[in-house]
C-alpha atoms as a PDB file:
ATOM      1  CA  UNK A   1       1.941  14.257   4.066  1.00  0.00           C
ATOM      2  CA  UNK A   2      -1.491  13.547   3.778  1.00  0.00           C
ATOM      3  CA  UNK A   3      -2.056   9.922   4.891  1.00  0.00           C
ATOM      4  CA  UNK A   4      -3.547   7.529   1.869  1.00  0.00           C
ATOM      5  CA  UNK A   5      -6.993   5.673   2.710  1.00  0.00           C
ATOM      6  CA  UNK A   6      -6.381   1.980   3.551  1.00  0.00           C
ATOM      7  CA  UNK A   7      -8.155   0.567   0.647  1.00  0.00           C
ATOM      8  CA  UNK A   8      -6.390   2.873  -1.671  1.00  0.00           C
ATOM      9  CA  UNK A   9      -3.064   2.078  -0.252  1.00  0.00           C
ATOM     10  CA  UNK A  10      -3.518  -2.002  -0.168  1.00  0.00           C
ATOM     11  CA  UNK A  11      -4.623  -2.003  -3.952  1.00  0.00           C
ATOM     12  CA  UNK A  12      -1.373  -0.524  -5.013  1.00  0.00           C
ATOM     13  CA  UNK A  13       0.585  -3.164  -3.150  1.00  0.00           C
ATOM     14  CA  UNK A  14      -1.745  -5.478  -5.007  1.00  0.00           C
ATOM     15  CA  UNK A  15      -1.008  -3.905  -8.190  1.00  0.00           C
ATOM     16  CA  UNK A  16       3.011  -3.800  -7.162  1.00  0.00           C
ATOM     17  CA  UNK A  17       3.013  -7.227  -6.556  1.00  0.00           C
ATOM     18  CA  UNK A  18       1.597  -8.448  -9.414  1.00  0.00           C
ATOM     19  CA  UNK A  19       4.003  -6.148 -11.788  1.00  0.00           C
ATOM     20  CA  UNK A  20       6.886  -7.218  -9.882  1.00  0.00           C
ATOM     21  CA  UNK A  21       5.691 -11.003 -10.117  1.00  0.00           C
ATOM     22  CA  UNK A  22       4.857 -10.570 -14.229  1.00  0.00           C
ATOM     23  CA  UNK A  23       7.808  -8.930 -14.483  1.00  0.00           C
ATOM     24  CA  UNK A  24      10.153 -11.180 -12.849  1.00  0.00           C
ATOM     25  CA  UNK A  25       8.456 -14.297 -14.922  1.00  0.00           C
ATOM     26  CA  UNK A  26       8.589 -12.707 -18.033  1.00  0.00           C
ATOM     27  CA  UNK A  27      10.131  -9.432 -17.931  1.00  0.00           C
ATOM     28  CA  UNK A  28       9.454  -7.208 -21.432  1.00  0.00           C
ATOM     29  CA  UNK A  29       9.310  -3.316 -22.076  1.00  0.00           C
ATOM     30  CA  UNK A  30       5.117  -3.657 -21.213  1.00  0.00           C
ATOM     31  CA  UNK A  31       6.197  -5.259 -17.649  1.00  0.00           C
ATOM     32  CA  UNK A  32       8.892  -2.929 -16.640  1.00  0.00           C
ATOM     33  CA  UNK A  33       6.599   0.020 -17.603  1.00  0.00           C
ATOM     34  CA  UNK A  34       3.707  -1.428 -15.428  1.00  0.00           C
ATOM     35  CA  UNK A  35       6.205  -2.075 -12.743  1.00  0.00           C
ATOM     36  CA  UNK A  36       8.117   1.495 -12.813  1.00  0.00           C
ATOM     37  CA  UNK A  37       4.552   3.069 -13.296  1.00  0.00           C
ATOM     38  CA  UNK A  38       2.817   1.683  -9.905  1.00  0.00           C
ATOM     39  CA  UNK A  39       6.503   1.792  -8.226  1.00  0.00           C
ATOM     40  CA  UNK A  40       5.996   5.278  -9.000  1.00  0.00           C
ATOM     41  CA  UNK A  41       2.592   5.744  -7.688  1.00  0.00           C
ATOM     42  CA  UNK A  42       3.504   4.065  -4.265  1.00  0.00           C
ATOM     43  CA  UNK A  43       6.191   6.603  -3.817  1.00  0.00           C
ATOM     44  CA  UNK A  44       3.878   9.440  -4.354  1.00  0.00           C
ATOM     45  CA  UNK A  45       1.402   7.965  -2.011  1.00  0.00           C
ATOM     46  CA  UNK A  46       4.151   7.371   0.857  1.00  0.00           C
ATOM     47  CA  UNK A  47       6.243  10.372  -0.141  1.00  0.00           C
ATOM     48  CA  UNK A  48       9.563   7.962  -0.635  1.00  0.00           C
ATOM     49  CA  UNK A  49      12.145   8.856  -3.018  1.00  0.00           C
ATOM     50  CA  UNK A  50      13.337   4.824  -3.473  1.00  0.00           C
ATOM     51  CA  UNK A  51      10.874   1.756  -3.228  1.00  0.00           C
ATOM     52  CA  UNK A  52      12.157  -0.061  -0.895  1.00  0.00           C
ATOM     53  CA  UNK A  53      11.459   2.966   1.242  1.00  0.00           C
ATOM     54  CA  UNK A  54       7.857   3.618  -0.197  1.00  0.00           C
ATOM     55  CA  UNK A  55       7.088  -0.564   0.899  1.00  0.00           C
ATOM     56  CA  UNK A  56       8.221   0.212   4.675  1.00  0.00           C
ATOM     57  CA  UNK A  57       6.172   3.038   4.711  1.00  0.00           C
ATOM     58  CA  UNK A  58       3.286   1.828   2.907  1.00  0.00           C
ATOM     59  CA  UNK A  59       3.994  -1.545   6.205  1.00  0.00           C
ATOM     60  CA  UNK A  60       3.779   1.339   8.633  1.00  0.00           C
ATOM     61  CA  UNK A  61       0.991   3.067   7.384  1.00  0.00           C
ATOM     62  CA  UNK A  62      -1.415  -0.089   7.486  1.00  0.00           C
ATOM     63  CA  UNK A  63      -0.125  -0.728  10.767  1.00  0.00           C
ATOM     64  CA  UNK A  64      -0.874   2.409  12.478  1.00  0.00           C
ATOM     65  CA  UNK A  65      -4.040   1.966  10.643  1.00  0.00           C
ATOM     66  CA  UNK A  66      -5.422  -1.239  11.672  1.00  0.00           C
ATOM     67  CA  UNK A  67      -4.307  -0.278  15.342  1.00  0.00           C
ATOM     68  CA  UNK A  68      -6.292   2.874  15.485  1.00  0.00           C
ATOM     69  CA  UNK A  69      -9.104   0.371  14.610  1.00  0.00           C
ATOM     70  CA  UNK A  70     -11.621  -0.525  17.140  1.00  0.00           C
ATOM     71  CA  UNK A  71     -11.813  -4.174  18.196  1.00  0.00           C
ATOM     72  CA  UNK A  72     -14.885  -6.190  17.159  1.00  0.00           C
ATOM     73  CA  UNK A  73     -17.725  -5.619  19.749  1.00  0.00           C
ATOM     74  CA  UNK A  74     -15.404  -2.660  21.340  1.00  0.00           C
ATOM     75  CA  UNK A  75     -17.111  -0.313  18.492  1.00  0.00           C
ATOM     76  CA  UNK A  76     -20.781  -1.935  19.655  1.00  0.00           C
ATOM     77  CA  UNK A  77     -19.747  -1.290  22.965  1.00  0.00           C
ATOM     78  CA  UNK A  78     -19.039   2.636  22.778  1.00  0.00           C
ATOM     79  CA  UNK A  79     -22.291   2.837  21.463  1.00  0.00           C
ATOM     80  CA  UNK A  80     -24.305   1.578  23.912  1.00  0.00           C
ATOM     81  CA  UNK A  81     -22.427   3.662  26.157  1.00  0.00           C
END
């Protein structure tokens, strides 16, 4: 699987979590598409089969993503050196 870019990946979970938060206050046939549709798109992007799945992923994913990050001032640092 080809990992998503950060950005990409954290405006889905945006968009998830406003469709699941419209949709729990006041669920109608435009809600549940919006929420099935970017439920959908999450999978893809994690290659899940089941959202709950797709969310740990997506958890994992920024995590080994931020700690691959350099440090403020370690980046500055390397390129001094």
């Amino acid at each position: 699987m080809i990992a998503p870019a950060e950005n990409t990946l954290r405006t889905v979970l945006a968009r998830f979590a406003q469709a699941r938060i419209e949709h729990d206050i006041r669920p109608t046939g435009a809600t549940s598409r919006a929420l099935e549709d970017v439920s959908y798109t999450l999978c893809v992007m994690t290659d899940c089969q089941d959202i709950g799945e797709a969310l740990e992923a997506a958890d994992s994913l920024l995590a080994a993503g931020s700690s691959r990050r350099p440090v403020a001032g370690q980046r500055d640092k390397a390129l001094a050196a």
